[in-house]
C-alpha atoms as a PDB file:
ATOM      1  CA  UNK A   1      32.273 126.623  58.118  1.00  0.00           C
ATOM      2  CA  UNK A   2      32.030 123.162  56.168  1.00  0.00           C
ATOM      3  CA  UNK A   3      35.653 123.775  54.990  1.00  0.00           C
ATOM      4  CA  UNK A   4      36.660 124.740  58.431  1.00  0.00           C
ATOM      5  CA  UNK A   5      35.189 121.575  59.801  1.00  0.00           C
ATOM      6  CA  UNK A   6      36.786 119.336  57.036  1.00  0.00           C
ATOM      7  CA  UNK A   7      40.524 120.993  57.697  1.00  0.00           C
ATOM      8  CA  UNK A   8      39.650 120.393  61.736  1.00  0.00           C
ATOM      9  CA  UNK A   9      38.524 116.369  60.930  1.00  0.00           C
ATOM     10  CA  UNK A  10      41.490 115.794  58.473  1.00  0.00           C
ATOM     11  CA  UNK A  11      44.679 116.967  61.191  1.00  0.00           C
ATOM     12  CA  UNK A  12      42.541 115.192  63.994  1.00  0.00           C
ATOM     13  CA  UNK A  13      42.537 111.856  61.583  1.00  0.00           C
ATOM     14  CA  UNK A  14      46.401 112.639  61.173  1.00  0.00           C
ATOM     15  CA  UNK A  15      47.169 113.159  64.693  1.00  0.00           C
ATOM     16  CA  UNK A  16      45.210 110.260  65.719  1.00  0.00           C
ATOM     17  CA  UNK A  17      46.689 107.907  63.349  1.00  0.00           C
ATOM     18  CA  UNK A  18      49.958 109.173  64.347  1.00  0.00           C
ATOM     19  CA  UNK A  19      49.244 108.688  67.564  1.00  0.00           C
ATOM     20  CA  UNK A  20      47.469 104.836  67.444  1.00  0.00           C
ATOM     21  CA  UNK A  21      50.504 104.003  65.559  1.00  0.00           C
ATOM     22  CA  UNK A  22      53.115 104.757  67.986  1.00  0.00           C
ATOM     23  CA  UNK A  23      51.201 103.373  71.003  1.00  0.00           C
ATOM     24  CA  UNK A  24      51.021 100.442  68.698  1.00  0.00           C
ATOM     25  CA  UNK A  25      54.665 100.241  68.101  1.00  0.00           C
ATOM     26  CA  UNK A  26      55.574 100.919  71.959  1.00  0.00           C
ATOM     27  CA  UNK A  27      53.020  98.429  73.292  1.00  0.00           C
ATOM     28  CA  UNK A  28      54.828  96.157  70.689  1.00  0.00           C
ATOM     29  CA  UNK A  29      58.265  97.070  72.293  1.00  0.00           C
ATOM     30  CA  UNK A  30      56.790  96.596  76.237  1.00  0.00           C
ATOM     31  CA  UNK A  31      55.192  93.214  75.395  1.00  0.00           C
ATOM     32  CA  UNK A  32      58.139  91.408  73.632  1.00  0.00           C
ATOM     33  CA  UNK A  33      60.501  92.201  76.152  1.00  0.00           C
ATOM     34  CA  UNK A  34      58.168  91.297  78.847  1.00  0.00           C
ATOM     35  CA  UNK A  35      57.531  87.953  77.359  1.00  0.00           C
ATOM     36  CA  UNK A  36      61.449  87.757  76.384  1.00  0.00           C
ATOM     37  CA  UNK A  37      62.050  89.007  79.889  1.00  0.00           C
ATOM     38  CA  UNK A  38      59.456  86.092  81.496  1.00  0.00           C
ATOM     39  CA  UNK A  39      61.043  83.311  79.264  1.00  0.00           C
ATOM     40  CA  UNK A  40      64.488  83.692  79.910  1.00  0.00           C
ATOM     41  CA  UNK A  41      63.357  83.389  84.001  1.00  0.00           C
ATOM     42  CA  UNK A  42      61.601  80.265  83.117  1.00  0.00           C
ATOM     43  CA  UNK A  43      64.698  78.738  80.718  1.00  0.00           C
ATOM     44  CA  UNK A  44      67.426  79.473  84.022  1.00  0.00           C
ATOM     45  CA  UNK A  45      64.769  77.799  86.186  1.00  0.00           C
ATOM     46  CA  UNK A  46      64.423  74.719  84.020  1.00  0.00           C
ATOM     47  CA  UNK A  47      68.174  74.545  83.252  1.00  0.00           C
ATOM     48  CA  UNK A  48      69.002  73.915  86.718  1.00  0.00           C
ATOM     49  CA  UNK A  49      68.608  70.280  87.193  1.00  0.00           C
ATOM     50  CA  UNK A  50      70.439  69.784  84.486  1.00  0.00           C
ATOM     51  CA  UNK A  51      73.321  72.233  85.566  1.00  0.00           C
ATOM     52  CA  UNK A  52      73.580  70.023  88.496  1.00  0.00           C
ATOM     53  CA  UNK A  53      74.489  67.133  86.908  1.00  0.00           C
ATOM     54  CA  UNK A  54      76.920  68.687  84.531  1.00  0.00           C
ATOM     55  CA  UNK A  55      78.732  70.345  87.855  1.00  0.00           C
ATOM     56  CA  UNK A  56      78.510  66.829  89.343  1.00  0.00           C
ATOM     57  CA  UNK A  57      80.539  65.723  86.126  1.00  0.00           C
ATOM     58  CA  UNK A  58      77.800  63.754  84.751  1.00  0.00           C
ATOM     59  CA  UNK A  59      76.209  64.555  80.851  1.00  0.00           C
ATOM     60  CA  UNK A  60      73.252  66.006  81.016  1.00  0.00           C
ATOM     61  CA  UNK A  61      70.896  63.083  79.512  1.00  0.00           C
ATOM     62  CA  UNK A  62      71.655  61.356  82.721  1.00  0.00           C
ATOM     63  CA  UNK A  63      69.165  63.751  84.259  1.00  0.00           C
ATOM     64  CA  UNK A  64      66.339  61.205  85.609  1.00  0.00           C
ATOM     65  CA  UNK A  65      62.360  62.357  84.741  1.00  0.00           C
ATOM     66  CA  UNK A  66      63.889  65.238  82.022  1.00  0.00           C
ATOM     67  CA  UNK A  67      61.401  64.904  79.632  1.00  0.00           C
ATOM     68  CA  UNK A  68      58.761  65.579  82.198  1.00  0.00           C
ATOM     69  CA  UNK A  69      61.141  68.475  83.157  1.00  0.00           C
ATOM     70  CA  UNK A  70      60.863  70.113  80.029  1.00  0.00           C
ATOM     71  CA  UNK A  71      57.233  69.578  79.705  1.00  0.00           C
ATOM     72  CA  UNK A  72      55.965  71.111  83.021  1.00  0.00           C
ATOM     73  CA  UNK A  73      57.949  74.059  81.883  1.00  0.00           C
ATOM     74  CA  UNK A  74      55.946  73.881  78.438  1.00  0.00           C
ATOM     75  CA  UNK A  75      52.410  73.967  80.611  1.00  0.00           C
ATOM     76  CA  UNK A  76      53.354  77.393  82.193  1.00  0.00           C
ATOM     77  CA  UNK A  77      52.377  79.044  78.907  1.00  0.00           C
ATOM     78  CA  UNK A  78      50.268  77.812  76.378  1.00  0.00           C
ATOM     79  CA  UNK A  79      52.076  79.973  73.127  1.00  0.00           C
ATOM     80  CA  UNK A  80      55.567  77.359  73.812  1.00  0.00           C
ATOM     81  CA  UNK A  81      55.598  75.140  71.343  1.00  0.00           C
ATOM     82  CA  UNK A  82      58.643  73.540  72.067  1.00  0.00           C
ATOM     83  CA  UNK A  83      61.659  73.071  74.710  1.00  0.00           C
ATOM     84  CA  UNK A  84      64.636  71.502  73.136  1.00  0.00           C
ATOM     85  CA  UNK A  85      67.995  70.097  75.241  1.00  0.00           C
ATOM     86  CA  UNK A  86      70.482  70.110  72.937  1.00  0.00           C
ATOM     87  CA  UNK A  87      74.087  69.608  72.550  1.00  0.00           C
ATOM     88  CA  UNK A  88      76.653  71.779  70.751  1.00  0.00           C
ATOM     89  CA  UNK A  89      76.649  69.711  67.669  1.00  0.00           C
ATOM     90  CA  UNK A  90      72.883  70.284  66.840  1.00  0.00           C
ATOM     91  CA  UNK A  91      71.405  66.691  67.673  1.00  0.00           C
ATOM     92  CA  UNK A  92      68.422  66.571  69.992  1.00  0.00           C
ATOM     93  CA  UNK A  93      68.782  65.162  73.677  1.00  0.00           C
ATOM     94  CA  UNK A  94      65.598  65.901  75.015  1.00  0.00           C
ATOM     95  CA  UNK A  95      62.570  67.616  73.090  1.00  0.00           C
ATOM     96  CA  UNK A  96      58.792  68.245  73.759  1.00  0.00           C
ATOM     97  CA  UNK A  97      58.179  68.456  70.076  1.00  0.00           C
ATOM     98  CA  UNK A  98      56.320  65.684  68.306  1.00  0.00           C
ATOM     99  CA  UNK A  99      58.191  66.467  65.114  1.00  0.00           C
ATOM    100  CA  UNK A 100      60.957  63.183  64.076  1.00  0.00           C
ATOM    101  CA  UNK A 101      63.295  65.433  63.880  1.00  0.00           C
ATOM    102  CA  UNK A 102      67.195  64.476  65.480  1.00  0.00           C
ATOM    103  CA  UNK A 103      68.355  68.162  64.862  1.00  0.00           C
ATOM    104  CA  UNK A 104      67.887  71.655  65.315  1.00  0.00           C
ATOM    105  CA  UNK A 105      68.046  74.598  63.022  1.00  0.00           C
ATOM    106  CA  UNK A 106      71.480  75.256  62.836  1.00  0.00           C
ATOM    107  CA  UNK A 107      70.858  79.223  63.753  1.00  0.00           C
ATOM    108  CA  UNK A 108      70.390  77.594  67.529  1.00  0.00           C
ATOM    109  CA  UNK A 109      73.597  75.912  66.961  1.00  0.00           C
ATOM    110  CA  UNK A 110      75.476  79.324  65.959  1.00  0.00           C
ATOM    111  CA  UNK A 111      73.517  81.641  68.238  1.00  0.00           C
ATOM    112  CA  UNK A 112      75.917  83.702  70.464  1.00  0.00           C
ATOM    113  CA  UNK A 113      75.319  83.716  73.756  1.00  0.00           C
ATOM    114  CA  UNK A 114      75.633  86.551  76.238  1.00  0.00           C
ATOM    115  CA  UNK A 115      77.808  85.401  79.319  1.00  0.00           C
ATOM    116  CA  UNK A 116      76.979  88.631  81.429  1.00  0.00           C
ATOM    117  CA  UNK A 117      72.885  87.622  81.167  1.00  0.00           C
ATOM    118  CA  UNK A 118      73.990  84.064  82.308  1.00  0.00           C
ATOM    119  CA  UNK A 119      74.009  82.595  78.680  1.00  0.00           C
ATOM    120  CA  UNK A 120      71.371  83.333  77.814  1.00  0.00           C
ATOM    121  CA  UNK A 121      71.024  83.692  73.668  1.00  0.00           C
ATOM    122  CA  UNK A 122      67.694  85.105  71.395  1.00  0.00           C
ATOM    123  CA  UNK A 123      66.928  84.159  68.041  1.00  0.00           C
ATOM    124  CA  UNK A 124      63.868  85.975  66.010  1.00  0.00           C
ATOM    125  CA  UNK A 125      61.970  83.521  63.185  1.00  0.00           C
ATOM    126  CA  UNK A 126      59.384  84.360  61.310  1.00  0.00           C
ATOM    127  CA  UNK A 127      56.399  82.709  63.179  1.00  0.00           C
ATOM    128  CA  UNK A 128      57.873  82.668  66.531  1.00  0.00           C
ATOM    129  CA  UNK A 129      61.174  83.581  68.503  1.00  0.00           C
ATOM    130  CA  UNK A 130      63.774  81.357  70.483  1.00  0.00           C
ATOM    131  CA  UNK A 131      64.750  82.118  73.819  1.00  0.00           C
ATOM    132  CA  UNK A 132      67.976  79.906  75.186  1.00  0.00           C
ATOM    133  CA  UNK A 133      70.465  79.181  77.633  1.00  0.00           C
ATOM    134  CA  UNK A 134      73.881  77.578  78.227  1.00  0.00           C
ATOM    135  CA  UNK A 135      73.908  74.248  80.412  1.00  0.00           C
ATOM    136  CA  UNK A 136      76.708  73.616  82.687  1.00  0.00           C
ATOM    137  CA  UNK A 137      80.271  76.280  82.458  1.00  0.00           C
ATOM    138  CA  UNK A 138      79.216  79.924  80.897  1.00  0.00           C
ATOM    139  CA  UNK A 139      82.987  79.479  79.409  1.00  0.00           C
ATOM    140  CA  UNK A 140      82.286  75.819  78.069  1.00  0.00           C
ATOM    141  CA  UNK A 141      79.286  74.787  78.044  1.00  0.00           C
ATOM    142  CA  UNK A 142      77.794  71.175  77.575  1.00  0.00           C
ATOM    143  CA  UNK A 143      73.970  72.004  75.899  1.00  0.00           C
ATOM    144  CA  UNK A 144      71.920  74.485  75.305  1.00  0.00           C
ATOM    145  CA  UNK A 145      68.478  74.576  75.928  1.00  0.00           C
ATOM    146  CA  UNK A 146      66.143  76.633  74.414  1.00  0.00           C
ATOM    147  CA  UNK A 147      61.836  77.723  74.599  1.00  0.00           C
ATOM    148  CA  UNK A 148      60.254  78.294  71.323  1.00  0.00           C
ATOM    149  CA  UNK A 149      57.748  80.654  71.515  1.00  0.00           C
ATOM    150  CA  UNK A 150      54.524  81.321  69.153  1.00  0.00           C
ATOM    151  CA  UNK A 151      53.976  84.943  67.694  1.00  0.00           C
ATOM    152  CA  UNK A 152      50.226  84.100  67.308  1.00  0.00           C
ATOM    153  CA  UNK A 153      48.915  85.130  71.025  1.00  0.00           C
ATOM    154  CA  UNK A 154      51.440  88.080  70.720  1.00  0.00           C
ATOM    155  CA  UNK A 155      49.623  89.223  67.411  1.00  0.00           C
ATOM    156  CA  UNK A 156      46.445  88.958  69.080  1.00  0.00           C
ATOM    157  CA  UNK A 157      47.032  90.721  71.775  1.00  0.00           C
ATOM    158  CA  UNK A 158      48.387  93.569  69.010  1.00  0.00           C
ATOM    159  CA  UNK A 159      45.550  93.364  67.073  1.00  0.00           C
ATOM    160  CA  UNK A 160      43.097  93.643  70.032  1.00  0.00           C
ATOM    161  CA  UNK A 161      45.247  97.083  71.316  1.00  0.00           C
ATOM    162  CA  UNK A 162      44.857  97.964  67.786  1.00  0.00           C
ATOM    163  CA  UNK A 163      41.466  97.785  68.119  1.00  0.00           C
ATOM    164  CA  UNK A 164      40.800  99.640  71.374  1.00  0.00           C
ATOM    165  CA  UNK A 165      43.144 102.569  70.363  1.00  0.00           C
ATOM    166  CA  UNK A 166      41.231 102.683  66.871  1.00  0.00           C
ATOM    167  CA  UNK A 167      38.210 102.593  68.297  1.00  0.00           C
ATOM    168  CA  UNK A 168      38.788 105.112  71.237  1.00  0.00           C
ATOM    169  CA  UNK A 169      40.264 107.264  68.300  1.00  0.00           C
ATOM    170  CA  UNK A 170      36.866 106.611  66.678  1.00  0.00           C
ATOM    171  CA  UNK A 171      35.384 108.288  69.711  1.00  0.00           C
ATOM    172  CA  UNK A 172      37.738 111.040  69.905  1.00  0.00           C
ATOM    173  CA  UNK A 173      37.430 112.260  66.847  1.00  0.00           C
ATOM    174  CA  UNK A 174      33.748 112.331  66.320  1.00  0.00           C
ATOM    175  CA  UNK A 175      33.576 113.968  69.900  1.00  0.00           C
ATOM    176  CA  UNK A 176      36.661 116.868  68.844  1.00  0.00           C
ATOM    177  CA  UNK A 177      34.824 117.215  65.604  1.00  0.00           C
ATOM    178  CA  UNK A 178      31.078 118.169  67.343  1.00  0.00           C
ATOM    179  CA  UNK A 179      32.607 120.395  69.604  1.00  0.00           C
ATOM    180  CA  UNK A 180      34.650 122.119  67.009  1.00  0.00           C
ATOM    181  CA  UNK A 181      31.451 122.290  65.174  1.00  0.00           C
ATOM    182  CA  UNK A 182      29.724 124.039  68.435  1.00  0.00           C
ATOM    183  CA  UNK A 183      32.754 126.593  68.914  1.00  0.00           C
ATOM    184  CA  UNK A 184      32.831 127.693  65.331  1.00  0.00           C
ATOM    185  CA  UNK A 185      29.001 128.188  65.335  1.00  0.00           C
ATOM    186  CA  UNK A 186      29.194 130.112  68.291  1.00  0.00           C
ATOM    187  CA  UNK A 187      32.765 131.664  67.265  1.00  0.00           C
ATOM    188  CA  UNK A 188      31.468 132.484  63.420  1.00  0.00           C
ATOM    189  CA  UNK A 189      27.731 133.345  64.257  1.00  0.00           C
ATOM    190  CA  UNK A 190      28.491 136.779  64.372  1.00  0.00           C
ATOM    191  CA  UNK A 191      30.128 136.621  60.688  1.00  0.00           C
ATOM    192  CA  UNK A 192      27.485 134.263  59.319  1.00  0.00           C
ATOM    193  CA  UNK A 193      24.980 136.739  60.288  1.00  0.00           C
ATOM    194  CA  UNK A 194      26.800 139.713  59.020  1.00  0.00           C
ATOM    195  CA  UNK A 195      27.402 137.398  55.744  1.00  0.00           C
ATOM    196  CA  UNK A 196      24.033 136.331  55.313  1.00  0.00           C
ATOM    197  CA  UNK A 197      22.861 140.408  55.953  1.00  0.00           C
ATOM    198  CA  UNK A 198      24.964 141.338  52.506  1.00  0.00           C
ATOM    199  CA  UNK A 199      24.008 138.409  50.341  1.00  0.00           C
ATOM    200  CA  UNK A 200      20.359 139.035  51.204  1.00  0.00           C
ATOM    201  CA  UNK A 201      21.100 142.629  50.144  1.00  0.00           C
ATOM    202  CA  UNK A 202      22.988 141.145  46.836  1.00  0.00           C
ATOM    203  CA  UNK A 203      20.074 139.328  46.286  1.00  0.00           C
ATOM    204  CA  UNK A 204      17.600 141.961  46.704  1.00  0.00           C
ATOM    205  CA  UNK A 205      19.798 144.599  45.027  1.00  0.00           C
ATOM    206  CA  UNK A 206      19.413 142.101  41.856  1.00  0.00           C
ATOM    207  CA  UNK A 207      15.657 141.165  41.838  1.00  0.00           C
ATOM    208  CA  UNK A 208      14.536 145.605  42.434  1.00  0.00           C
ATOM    209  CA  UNK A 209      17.660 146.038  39.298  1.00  0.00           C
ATOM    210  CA  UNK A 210      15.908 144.138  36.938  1.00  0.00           C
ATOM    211  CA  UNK A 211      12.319 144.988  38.573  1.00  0.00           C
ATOM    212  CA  UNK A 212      13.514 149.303  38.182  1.00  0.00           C
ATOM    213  CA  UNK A 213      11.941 148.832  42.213  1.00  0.00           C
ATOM    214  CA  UNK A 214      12.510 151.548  43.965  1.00  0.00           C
ATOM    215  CA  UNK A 215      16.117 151.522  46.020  1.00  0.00           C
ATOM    216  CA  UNK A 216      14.832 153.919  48.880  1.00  0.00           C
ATOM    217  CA  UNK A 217      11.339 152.040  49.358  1.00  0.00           C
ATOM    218  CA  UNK A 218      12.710 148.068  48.773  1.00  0.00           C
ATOM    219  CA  UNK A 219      15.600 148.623  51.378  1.00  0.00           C
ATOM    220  CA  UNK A 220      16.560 144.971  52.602  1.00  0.00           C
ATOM    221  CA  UNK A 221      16.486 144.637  56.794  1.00  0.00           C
ATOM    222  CA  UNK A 222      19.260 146.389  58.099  1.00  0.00           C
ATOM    223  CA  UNK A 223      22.166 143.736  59.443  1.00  0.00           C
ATOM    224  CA  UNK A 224      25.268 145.506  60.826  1.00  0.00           C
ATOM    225  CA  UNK A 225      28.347 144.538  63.176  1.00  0.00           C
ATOM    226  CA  UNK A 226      32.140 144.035  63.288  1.00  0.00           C
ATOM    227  CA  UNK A 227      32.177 147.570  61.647  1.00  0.00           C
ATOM    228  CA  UNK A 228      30.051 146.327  58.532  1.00  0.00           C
ATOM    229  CA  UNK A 229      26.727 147.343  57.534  1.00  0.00           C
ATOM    230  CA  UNK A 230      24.422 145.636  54.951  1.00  0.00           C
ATOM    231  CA  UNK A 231      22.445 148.832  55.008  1.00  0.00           C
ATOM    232  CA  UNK A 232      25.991 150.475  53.629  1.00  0.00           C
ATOM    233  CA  UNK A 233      26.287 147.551  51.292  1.00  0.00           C
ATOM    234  CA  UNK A 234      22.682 148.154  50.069  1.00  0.00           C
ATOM    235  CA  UNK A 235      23.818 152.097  49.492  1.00  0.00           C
ATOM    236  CA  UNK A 236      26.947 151.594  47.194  1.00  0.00           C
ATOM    237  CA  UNK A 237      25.306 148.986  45.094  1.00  0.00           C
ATOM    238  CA  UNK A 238      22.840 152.097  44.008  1.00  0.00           C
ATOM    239  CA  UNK A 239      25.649 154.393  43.728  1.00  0.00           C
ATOM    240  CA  UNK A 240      27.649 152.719  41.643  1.00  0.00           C
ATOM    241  CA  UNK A 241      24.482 151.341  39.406  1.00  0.00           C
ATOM    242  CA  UNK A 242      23.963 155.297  39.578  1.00  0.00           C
ATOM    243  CA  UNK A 243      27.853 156.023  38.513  1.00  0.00           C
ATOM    244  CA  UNK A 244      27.719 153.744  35.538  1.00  0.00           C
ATOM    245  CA  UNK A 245      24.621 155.241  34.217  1.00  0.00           C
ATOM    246  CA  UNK A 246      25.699 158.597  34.777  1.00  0.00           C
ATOM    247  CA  UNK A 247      29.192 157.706  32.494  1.00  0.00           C
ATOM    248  CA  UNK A 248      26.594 155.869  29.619  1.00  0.00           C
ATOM    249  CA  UNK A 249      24.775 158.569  29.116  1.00  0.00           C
ATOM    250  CA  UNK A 250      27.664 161.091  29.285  1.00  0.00           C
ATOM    251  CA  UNK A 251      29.122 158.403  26.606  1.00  0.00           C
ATOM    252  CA  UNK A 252      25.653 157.294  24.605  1.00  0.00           C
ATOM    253  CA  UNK A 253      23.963 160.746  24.836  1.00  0.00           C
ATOM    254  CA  UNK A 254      21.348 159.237  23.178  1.00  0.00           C
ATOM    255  CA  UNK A 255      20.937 156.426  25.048  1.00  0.00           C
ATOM    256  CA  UNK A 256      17.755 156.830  26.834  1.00  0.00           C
ATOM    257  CA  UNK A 257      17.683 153.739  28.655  1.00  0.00           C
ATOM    258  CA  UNK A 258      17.999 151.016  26.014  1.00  0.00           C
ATOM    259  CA  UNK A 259      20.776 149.132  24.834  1.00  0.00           C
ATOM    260  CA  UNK A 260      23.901 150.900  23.301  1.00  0.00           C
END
């Protein structure tokens, strides 16, 4: 039954890994484009005052109070670290970064944009991912701005799912494996018994061999079911200890018990 238990435990551990692994990856999938989703409402909604300009003609740094612009729409999620205005060339109009910096990466610069989704552009990096938008004419536009977003509070919020699915997994299995253990005691208890009846009559059948006991007087307690009988066991031990002396005398004649 130990085997039994250990083959149970080791396809529950695969199926449960299996299965914590895929939630994983579509709890993954779900949060990134919610957050993708959520940022590219907040860049449209911050790129309209400055769309207004542009479609009154004006360039976009004439927007009055922008920097303040930028930076309420930083304070609507702590993981932005930065929203850049920028202009086609790469140099920096408006930014809530502290970095000196007068550029951006030049994979903002080069991003292509999707005009059906309003302009809107994504770029993945390796700490954190850049969601954008066109300001002014989809077909010519005259800046981009664009949220930088942390992967940090995205990997924690990973790592704790992780850790619920692991441990309710934990649970899972340790509850599948005692109740596994409870139907194959019940299931097997008729076999274990049965098994038990003949190796106690092995045992026996051993001890009265090299004792010369008496087979019909040292009988072991009768155990018999699913069509087996230790009682039957008990008898064809004896018969065939019986057959092989019959053949070593019929071989030895003189063999009267001792060693040929």
């Amino acid at each position: 039954m130990g085997r039994i238990l250990t083959v149970v435990a080791s396809a529950n551990l695969v199926v449960l890994f299996v299965f914590v692994g895929l939630a994983t990856l579509q709890f993954e999938a779900i949060l990134s484009n919610m957050v993708r989703e959520r940022l590219v409402v907040l860049a449209t909604r911050t790129a309209v005052p400055f769309n207004s300009v542009v479609d009154l003609g004006l360039p976009v740094s004439s927007v009055r109070n922008a920097l303040a612009v930028l930076e309420a729409a930083k304070q609507s999620d702590p993981a932005i670290d930065d929203i850049t205005l920028f202009s086609l060339g790469g140099e920096i109009i408006h930014s809530t970064s502290d970095q000196n910096t007068q550029v951006v990466p030049i994979a903002w610069v080069s991003a292509v944009s999707d005009p059906e989704a309003g302009g809107v552009f994504q770029i993945d990096e390796r700490a954190s991912f850049v969601t954008g938008i066109d300001v002014g004419e989809l077909s010519a536009p005259s800046a981009r701005l664009a949220i930088k977003y942390s992967n940090a509070q995205a990997m924690d919020q990973m790592r704790a799912m992780v850790a619920k699915l692991s441990f309710v997994a934990g649970l899972l299995m340790i509850v599948t494996i005692l109740i596994g253990a409870l139907v194959l005691r019940l299931a097997l208890a008729e076999h274990v018994r049965i098994i038990d009846g003949i190796l106690a009559a092995y045992d026996l059948f051993e001890r009265s061999f090299w004792r010369a006991s008496n087979p019909d007087k040292d009988k072991p307690k009768d155990v018999d079911g699913l069509g087996i009988s230790s009682a039957y066991f008990w008898d064809q031990l004896w018969k065939s200890e019986r057959m092989y002396e019959s053949e070593r005398k019929s071989v030895c004649p003189s063999d009267k018990g001792g060693d040929s």
